[in-house]
N, C-alpha and C. Protein backbone atom coordinates (compact mmCIF):
# COMPACT_ATOMS: atom_id res chain seq x y z
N UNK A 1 37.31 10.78 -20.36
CA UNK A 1 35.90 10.54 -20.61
C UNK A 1 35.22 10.16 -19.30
N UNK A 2 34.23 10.70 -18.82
CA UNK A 2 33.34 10.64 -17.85
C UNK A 2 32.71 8.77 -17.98
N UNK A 3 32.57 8.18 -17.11
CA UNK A 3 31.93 6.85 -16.73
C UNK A 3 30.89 6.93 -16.42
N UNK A 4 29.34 6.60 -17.02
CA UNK A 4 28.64 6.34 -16.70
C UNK A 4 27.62 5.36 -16.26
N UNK A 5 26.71 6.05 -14.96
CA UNK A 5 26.81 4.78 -13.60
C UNK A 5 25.70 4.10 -14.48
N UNK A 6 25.57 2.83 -14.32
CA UNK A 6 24.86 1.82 -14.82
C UNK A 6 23.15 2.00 -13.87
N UNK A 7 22.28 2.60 -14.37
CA UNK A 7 20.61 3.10 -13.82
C UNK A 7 20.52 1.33 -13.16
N UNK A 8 20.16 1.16 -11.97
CA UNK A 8 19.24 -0.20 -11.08
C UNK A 8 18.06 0.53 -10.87
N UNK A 9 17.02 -0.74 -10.45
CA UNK A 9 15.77 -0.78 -10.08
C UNK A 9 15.87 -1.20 -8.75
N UNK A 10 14.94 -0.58 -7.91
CA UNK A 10 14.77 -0.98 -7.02
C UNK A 10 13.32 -1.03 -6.10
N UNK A 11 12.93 -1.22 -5.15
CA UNK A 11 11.44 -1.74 -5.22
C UNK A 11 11.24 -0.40 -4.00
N UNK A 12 10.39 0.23 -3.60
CA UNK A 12 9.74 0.68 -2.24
C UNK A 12 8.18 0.09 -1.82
N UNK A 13 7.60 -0.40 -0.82
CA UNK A 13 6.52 -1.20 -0.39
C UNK A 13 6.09 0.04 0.54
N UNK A 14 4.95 0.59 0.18
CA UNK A 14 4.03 1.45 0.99
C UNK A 14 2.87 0.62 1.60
N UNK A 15 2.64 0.63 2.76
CA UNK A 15 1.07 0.03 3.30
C UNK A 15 0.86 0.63 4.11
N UNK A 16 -0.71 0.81 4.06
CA UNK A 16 -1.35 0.92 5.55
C UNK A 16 -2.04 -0.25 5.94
N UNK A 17 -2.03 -0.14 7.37
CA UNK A 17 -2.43 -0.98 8.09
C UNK A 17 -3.77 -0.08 9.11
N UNK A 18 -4.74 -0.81 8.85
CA UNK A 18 -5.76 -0.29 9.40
C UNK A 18 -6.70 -0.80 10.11
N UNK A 19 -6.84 -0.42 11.37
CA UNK A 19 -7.59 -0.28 12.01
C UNK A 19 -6.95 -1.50 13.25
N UNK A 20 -5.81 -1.20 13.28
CA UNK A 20 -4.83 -2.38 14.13
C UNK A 20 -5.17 -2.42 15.27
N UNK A 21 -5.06 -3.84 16.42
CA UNK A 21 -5.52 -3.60 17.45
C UNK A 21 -4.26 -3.66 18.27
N UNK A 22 -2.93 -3.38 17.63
CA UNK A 22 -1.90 -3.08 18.47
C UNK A 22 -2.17 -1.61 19.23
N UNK A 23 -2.05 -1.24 20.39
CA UNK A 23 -1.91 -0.14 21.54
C UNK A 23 -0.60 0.61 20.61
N UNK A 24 -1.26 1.81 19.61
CA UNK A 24 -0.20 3.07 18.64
C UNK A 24 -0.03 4.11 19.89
N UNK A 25 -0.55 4.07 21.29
CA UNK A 25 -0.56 5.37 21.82
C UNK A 25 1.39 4.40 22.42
N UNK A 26 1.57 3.11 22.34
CA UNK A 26 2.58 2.40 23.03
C UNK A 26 3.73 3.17 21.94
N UNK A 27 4.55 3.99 21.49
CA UNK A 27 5.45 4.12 20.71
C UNK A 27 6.68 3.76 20.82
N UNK A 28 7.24 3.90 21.95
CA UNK A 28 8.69 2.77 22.32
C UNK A 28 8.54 1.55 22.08
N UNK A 29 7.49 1.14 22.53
CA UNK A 29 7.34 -0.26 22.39
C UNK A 29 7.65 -0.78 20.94
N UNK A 30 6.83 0.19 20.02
CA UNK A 30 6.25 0.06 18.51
C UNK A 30 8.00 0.13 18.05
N UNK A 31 8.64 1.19 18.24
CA UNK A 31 10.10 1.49 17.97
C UNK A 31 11.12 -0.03 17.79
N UNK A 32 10.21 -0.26 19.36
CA UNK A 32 11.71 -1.30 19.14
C UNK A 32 11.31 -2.82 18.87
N UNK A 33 10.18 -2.80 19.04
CA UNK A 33 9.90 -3.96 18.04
C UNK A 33 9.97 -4.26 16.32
N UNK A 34 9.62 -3.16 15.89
CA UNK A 34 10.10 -2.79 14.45
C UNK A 34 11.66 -2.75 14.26
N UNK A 35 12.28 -2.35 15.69
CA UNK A 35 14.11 -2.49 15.43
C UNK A 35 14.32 -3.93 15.01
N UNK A 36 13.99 -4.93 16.13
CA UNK A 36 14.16 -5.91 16.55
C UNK A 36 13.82 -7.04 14.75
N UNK A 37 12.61 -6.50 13.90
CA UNK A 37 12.61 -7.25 13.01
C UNK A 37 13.44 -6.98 11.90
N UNK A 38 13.66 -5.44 11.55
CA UNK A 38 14.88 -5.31 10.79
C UNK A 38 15.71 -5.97 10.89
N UNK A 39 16.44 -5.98 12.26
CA UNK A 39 17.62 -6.77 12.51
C UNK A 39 17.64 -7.95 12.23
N UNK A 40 16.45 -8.68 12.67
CA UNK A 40 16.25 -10.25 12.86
C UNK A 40 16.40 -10.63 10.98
N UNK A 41 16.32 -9.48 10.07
CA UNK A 41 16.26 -9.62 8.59
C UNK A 41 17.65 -9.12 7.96
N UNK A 42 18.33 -9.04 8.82
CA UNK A 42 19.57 -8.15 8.20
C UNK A 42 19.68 -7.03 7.71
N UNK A 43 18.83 -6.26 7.79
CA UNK A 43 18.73 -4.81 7.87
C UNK A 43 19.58 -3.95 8.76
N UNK A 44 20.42 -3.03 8.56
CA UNK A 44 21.21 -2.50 9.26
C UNK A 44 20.92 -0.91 9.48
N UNK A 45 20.68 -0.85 10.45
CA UNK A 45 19.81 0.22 11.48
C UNK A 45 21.00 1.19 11.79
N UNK A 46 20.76 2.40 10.93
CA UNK A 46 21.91 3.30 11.25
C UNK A 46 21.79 4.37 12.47
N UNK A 47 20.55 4.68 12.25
CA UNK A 47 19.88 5.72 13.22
C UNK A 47 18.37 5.69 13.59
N UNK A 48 17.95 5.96 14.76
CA UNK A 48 16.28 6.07 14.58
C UNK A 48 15.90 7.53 15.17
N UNK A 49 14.82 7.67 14.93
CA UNK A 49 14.63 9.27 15.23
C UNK A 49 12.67 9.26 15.43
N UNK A 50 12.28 9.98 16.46
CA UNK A 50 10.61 9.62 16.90
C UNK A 50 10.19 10.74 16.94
N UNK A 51 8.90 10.93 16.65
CA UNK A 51 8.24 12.67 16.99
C UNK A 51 6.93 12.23 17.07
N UNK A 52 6.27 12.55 18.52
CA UNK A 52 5.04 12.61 18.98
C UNK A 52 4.23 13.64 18.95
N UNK A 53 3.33 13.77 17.83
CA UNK A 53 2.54 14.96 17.66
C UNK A 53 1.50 15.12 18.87
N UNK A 54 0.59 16.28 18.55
CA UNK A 54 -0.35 16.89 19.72
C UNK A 54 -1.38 15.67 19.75
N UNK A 55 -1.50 15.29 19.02
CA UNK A 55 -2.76 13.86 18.75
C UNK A 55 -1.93 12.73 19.49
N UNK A 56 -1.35 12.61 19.70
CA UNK A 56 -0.32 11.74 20.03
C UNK A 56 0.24 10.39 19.27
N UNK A 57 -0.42 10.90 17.71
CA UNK A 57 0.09 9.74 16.57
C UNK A 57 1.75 10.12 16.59
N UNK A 58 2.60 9.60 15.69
CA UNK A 58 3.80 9.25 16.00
C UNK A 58 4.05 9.32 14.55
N UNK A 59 5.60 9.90 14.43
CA UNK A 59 6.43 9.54 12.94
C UNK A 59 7.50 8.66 13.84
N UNK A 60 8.16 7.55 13.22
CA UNK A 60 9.22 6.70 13.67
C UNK A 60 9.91 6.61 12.67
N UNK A 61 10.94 7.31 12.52
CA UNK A 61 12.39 7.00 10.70
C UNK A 61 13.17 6.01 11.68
N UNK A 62 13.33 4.79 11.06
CA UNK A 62 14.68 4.28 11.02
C UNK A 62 15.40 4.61 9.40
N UNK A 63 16.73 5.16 9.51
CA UNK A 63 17.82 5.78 8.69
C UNK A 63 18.82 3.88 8.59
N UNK A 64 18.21 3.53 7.28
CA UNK A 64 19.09 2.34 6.91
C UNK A 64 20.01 2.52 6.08
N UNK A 65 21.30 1.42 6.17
CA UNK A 65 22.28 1.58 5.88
C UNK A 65 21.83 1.55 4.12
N UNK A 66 20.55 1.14 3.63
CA UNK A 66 20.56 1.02 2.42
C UNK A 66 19.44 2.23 1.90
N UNK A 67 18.64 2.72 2.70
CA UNK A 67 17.80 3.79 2.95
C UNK A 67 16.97 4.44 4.28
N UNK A 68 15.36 3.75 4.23
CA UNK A 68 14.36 4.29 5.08
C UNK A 68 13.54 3.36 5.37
N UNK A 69 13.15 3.09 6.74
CA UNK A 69 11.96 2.74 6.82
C UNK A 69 11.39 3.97 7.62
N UNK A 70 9.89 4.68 7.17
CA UNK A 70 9.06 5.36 7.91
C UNK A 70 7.40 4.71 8.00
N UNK A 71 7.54 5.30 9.47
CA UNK A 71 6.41 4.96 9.87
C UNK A 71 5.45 6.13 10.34
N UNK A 72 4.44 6.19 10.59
CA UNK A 72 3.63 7.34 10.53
C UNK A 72 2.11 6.71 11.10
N UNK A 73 1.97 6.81 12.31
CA UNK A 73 0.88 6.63 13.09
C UNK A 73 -0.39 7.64 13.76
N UNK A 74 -1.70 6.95 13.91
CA UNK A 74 -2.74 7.84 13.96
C UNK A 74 -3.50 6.93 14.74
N UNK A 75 -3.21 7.11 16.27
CA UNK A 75 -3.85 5.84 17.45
C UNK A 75 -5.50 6.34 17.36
N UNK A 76 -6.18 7.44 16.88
CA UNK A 76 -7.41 7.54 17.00
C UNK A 76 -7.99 7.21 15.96
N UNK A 77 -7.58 6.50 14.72
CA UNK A 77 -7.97 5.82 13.95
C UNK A 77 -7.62 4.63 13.38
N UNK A 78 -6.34 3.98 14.62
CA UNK A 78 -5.97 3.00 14.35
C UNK A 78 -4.87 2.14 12.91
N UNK A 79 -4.73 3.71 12.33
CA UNK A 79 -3.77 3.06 11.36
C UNK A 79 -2.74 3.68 11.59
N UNK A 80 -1.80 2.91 11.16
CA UNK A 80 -0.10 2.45 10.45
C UNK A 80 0.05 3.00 9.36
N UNK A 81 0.48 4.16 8.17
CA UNK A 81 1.13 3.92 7.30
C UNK A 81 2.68 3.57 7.52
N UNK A 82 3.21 2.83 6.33
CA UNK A 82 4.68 2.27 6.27
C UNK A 82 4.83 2.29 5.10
N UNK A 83 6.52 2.84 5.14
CA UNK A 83 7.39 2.65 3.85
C UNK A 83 8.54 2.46 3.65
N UNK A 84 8.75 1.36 3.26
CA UNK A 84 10.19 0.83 3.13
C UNK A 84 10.70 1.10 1.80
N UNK A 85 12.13 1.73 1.72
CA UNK A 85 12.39 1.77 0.39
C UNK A 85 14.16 1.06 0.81
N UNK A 86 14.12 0.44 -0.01
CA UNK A 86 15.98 0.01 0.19
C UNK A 86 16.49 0.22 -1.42
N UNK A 87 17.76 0.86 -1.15
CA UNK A 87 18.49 1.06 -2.38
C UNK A 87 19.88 0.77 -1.97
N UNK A 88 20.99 0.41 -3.46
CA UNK A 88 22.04 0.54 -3.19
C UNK A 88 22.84 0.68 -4.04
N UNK A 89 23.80 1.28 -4.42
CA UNK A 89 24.45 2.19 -5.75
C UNK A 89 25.19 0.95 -6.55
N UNK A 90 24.99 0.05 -5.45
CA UNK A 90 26.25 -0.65 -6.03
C UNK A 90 25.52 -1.96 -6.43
N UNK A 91 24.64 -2.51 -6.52
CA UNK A 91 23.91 -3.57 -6.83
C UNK A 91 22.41 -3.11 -7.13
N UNK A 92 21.63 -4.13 -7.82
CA UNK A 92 20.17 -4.37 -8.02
C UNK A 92 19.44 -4.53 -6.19
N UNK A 93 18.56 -4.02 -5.93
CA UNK A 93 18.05 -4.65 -4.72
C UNK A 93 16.49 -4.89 -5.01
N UNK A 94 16.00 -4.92 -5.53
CA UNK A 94 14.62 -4.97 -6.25
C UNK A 94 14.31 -6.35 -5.30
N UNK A 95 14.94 -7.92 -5.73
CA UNK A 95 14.83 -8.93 -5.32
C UNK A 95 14.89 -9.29 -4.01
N UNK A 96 15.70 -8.16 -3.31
CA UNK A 96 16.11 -8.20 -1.83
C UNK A 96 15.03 -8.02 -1.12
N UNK A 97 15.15 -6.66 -2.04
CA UNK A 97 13.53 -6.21 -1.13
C UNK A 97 12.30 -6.56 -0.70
N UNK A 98 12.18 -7.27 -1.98
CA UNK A 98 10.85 -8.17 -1.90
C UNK A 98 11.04 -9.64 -0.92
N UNK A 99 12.57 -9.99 -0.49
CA UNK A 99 12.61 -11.02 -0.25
C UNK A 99 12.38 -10.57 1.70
N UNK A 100 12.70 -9.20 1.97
CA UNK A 100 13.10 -8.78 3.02
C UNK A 100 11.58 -8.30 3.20
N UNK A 101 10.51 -8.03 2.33
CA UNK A 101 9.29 -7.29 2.70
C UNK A 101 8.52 -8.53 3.14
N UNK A 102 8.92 -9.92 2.25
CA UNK A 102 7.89 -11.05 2.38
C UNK A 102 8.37 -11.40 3.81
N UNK A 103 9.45 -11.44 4.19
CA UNK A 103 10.08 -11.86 5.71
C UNK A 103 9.26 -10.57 6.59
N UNK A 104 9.32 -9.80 6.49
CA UNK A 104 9.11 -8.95 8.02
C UNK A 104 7.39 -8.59 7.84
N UNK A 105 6.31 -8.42 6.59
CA UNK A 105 5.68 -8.34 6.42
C UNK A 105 4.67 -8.69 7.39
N UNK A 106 4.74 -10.22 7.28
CA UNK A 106 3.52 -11.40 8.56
C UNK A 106 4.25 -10.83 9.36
N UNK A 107 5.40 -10.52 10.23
CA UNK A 107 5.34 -10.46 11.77
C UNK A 107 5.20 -9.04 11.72
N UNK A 108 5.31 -8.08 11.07
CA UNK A 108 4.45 -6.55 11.07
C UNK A 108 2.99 -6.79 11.31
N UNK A 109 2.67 -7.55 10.15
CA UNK A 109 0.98 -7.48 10.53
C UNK A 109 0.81 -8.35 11.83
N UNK A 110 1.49 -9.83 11.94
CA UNK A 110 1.18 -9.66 13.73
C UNK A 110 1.40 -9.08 15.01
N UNK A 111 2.33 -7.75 14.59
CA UNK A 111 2.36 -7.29 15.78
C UNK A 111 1.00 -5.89 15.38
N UNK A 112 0.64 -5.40 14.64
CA UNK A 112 -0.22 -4.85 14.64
C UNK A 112 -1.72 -4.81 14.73
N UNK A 113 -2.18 -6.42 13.66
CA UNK A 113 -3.19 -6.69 14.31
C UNK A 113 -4.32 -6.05 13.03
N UNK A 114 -4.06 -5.29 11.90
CA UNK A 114 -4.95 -4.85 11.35
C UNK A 114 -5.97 -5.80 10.81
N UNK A 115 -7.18 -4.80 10.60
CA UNK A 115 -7.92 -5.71 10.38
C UNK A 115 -8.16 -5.59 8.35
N UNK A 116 -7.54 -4.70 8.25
CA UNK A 116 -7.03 -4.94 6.56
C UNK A 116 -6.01 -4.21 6.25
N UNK A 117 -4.97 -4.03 5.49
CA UNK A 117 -3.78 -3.95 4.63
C UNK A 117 -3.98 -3.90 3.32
N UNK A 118 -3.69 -2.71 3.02
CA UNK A 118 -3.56 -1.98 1.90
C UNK A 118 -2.15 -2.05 0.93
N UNK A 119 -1.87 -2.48 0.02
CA UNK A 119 -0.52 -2.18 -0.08
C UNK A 119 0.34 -1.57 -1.21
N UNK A 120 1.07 -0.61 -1.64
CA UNK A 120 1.39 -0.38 -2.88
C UNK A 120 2.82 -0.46 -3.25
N UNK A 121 3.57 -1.30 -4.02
CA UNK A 121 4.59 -1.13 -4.61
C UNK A 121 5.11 -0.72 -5.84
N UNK A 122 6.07 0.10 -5.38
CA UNK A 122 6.51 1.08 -6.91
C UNK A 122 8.08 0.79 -7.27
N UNK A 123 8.49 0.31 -8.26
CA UNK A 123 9.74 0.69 -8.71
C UNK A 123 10.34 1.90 -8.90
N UNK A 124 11.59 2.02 -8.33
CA UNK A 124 12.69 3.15 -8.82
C UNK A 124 13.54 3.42 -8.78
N UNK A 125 14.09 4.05 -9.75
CA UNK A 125 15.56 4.35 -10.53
C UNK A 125 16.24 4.66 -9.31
N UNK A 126 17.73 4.06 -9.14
CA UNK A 126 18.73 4.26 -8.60
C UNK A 126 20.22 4.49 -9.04
């Protein structure tokens, strides 16, 4: 008889950040300061990967050991979208997430600087 996997919830946090007065044309910078708070949260950073379009806004994936964070920048209008989704087959992370979004959240928005934040969270099946 086949075992079936027990369905978890888990949280993803979408925001933009708009109209930031962090320097988006800076993208290394942006890279590794966003490394630096994952880590500082226990987030485990498997891979990162950058692409500078003709505008010179920016996609930044960090590839986590539990999913994604993407980022997606537009320096001539000053916003940030972001999305964190963490999952894990083997536990609930719903609670994590939220505990890991409320931690890195304030020092995201202080290194960015927006002057409002938008934010949407969605549950989903894992």
């Amino acid at each position: 008889m086949k075992k079936i996997q027990t369905i978890k919830r888990s949280l993803e946090i979408i925001a933009d950040f708009v109209k930031c007065d962090f320097d988006l044309l800076k993208h290394q910078k942006l890279k590794k300061k966003i490394f630096y708070i994952l880590k500082n949260n226990n987030v485990k950073v498997l891979k990162t990967a950058k692409y500078i379009f003709p505008n010179k806004g920016s996609t930044i994936i960090f590839l986590l050991s539990d999913s994604h964070l993407a980022l997606h920048t537009w320096p001539e209008k000053g916003i940030v979208n972001f999305d964190l989704f963490l999952c894990n087959y083997k536990r609930k992370n719903e609670k994590r997430v939220k505990n890991i979004y409320n931690n890195i959240y304030n020092e995201i928005k202080r290194l960015l600087k927006p002057e409002k934040t938008v934010i949407k969270k969605v549950l989903r099946y894992t």
